[in-house]
Every structure is written in structure tokens, then in C-alpha cells.
Protein backbone atom coordinates (compact mmCIF):
# COMPACT_ATOMS: atom_id res chain seq x y z
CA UNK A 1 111.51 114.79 59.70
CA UNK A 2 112.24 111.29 59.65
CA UNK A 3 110.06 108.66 58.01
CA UNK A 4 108.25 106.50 60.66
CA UNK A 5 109.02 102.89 61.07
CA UNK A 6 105.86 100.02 59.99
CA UNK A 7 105.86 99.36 63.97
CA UNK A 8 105.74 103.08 64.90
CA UNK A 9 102.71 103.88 62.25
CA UNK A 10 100.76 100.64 63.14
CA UNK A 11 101.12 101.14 67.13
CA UNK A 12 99.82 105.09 66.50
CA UNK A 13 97.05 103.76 63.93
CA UNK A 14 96.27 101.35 66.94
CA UNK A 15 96.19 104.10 69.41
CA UNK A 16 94.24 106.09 67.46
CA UNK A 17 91.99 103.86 66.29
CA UNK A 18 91.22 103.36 69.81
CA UNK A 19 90.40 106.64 70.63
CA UNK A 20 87.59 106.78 67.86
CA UNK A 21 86.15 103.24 68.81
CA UNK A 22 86.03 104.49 72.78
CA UNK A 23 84.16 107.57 71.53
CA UNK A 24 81.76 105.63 68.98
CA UNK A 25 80.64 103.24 71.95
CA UNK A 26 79.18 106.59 73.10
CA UNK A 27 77.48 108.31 70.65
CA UNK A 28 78.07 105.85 67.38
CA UNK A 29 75.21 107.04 64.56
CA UNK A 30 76.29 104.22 62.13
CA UNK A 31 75.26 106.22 58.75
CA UNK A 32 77.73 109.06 60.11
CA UNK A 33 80.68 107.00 60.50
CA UNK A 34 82.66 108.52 57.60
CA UNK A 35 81.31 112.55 59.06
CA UNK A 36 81.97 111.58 62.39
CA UNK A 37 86.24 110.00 60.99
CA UNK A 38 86.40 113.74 59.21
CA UNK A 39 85.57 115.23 62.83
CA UNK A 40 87.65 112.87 64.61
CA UNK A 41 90.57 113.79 62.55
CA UNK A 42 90.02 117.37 62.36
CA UNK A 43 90.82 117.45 66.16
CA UNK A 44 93.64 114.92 65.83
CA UNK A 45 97.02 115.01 64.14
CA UNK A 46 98.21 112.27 62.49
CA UNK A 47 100.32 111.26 59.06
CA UNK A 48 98.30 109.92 56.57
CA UNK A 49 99.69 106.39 57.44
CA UNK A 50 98.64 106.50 60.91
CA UNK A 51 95.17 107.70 59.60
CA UNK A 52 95.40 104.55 56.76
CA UNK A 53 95.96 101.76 58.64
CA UNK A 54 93.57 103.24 61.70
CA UNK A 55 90.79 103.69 59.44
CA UNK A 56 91.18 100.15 58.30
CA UNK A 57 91.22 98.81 61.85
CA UNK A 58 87.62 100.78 62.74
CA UNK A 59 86.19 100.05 59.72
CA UNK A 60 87.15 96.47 60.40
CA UNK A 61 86.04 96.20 63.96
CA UNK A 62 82.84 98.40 62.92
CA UNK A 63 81.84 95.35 60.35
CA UNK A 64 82.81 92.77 62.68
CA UNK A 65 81.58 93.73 65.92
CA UNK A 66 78.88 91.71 66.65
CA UNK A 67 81.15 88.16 65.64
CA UNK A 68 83.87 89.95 67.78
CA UNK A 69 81.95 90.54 70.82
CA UNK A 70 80.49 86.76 70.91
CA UNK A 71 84.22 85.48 70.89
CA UNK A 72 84.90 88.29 73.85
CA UNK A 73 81.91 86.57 76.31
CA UNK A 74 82.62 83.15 75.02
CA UNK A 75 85.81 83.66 76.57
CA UNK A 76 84.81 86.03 79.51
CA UNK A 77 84.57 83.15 81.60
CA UNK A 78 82.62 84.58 84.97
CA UNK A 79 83.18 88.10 83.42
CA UNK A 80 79.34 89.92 82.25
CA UNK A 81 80.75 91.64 79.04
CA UNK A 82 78.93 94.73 80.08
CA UNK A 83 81.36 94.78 83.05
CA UNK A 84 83.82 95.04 80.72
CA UNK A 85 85.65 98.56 80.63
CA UNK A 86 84.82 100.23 77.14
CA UNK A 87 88.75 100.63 76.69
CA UNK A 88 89.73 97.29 77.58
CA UNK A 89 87.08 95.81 75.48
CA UNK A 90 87.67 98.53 72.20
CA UNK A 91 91.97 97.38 73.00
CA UNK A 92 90.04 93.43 72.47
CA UNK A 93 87.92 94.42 69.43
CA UNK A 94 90.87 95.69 67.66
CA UNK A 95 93.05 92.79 68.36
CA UNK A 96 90.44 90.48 67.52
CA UNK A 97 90.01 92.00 64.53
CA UNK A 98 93.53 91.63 63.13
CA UNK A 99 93.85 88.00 64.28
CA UNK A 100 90.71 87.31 62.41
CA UNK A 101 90.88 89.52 59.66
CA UNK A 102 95.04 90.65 59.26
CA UNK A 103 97.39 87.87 57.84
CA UNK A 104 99.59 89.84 57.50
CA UNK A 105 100.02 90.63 61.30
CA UNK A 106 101.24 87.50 63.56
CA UNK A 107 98.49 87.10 66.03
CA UNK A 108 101.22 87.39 69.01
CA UNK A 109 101.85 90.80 67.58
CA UNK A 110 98.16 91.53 67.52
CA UNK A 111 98.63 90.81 71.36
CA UNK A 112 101.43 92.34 72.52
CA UNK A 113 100.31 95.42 71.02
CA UNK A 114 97.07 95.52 72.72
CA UNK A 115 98.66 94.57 76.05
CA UNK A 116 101.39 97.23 75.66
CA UNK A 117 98.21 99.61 74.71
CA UNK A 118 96.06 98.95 77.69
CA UNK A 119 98.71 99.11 80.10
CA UNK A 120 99.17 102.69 78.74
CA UNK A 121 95.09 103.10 78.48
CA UNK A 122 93.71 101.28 80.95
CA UNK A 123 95.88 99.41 84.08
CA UNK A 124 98.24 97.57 84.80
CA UNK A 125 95.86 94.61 85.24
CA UNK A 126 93.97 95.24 82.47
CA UNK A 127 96.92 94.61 80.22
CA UNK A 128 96.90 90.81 82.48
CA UNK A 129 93.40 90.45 81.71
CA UNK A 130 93.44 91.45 77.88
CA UNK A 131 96.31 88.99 77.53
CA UNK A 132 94.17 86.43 79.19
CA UNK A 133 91.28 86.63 77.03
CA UNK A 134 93.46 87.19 73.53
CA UNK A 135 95.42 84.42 74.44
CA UNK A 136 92.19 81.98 74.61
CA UNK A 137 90.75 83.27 71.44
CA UNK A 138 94.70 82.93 69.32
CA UNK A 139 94.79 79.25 70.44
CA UNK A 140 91.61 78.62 68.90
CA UNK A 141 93.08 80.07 65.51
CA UNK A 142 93.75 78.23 62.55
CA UNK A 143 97.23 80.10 61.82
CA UNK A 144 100.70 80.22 62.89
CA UNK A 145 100.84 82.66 65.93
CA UNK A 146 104.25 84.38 65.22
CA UNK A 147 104.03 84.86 60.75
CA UNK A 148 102.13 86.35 58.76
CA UNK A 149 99.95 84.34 56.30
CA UNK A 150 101.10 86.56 53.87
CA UNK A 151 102.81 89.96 53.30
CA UNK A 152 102.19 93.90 54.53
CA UNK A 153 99.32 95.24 51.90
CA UNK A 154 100.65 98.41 50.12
């Protein structure tokens, strides 16, 4: 079998990642997190660098998610964040995350990834409205939008 490309593992870490942030916002016991990962990927198939990098990202939002909701309804303008759809605002979490937290993912890729992920998650105008929001929340960043800061980790 062929080795996957850095895009290929990073979009199915993404996707995956996803799935067990959707399902945490439902039943989320935070001293199970780790029992709950070993369930998760029990059920689901993935290389080990799909499971890597995704376990990164949840671990990351998971820490985060209290500084990464605030930037979501500061920039929810006329928007109630709990009128948010859980996928569209997990899709935000995890780009938010890497644009805060990833230099060594260009916050435009951070974007286009979670567009091009809730466009196959969510609608077509949810990927329009992620954008949207994303967008607000890069331009207030501190970094070059299409480098990296620095280089993939090992």
C-alpha cells in the first residue's frame, strides 16, 4: 500500500478528529478522555499517523476550549453560539486551534481545510459561514497567513 501524503494524513486526522470532538460535546466525562480515544479508535480505522496528528488536534482543542469558544462569539456577530451547529462549531474549534497553537500550519491552510471539511460535514453554507468567522479571527493574528512559523514536528 502506498505511503500517504502529509496533506492526506492531516485532512483524515482532521476528519477524524472531528468525529471524536462531535461525540465528546455529547457525552464528554473529562477524566475519561484517554478511555473514551481507546473506544473511539477501537470502532475506527485509521494509520497511526492519522491517529497522531488527530489526537494532537483534540487534545489541543480539549485544553483550549474555553479561549477558543470566546474568539468563536466575539466573532459571531448576531449569531447566539448555542445556535451554532455542534459540527460547524467542532470544524471552528479545530481550526482555531491550529492557527493559535500550529506554526507549523499556514493559517489559510487551517481554513481551507475546515471549509473543504464542513462542506463535506455540514452544508454548503456552512462551509460560507465557517470561512466567515475563520477569516475574522486569522486577520487578527500576529503571523503570516500562508507560512509556517516554523517546520512540520516529527
Amino acid at each position: 500500500m502506498p505511503k500517504k501524503s502529509l496533506k492526506s494524513i492531516r485532512r483524515d486526522g482532521r476528519e477524524k478528529a472531528l468525529q471524536f470532538l462531535f461525540q465528546s460535546d455529547f457525552n464528554l466525562t473529562p477524566d475519561k478522555i484517554q478511555s473514551d480515544l481507546n473506544t473511539f479508535w477501537d470502532l475506527e480505522d485509521a494509520p497511526t499517523e492519522v491517529r497522531f496528528f488527530a489526537e494532537q488536534l483534540i487534545h489541543g482543542v480539549l485544553g483550549t476550549r474555553d479561549e477558543i469558544d470566546e474568539l468563536i462569539k466575539k466573532h459571531s456577530l448576531n449569531w447566539d453560539f448555542h445556535r451554532i451547529a455542534k459540527v460547524d462549531k467542532n470544524i471552528m474549534r479545530l481550526s482555531i486551534f491550529e492557527m493559535l497553537h500550529r506554526d507549523d500550519i499556514p493559517p489559510v491552510v487551517s481554513i481551507n481545510e475546515a471549509v473543504e471539511i464542513a462542506k463535506r460535514y455540514s452544508t454548503e453554507e456552512s462551509g460560507k459561514y465557517v470561512n466567515g468567522i475563520l477569516d475574522k479571527i486569522r486577520s487578527d493574528l500576529p503571523r503570516p497567513a500562508r507560512t509556517p512559523i516554523k517546520d512540520t514536528p516529527a
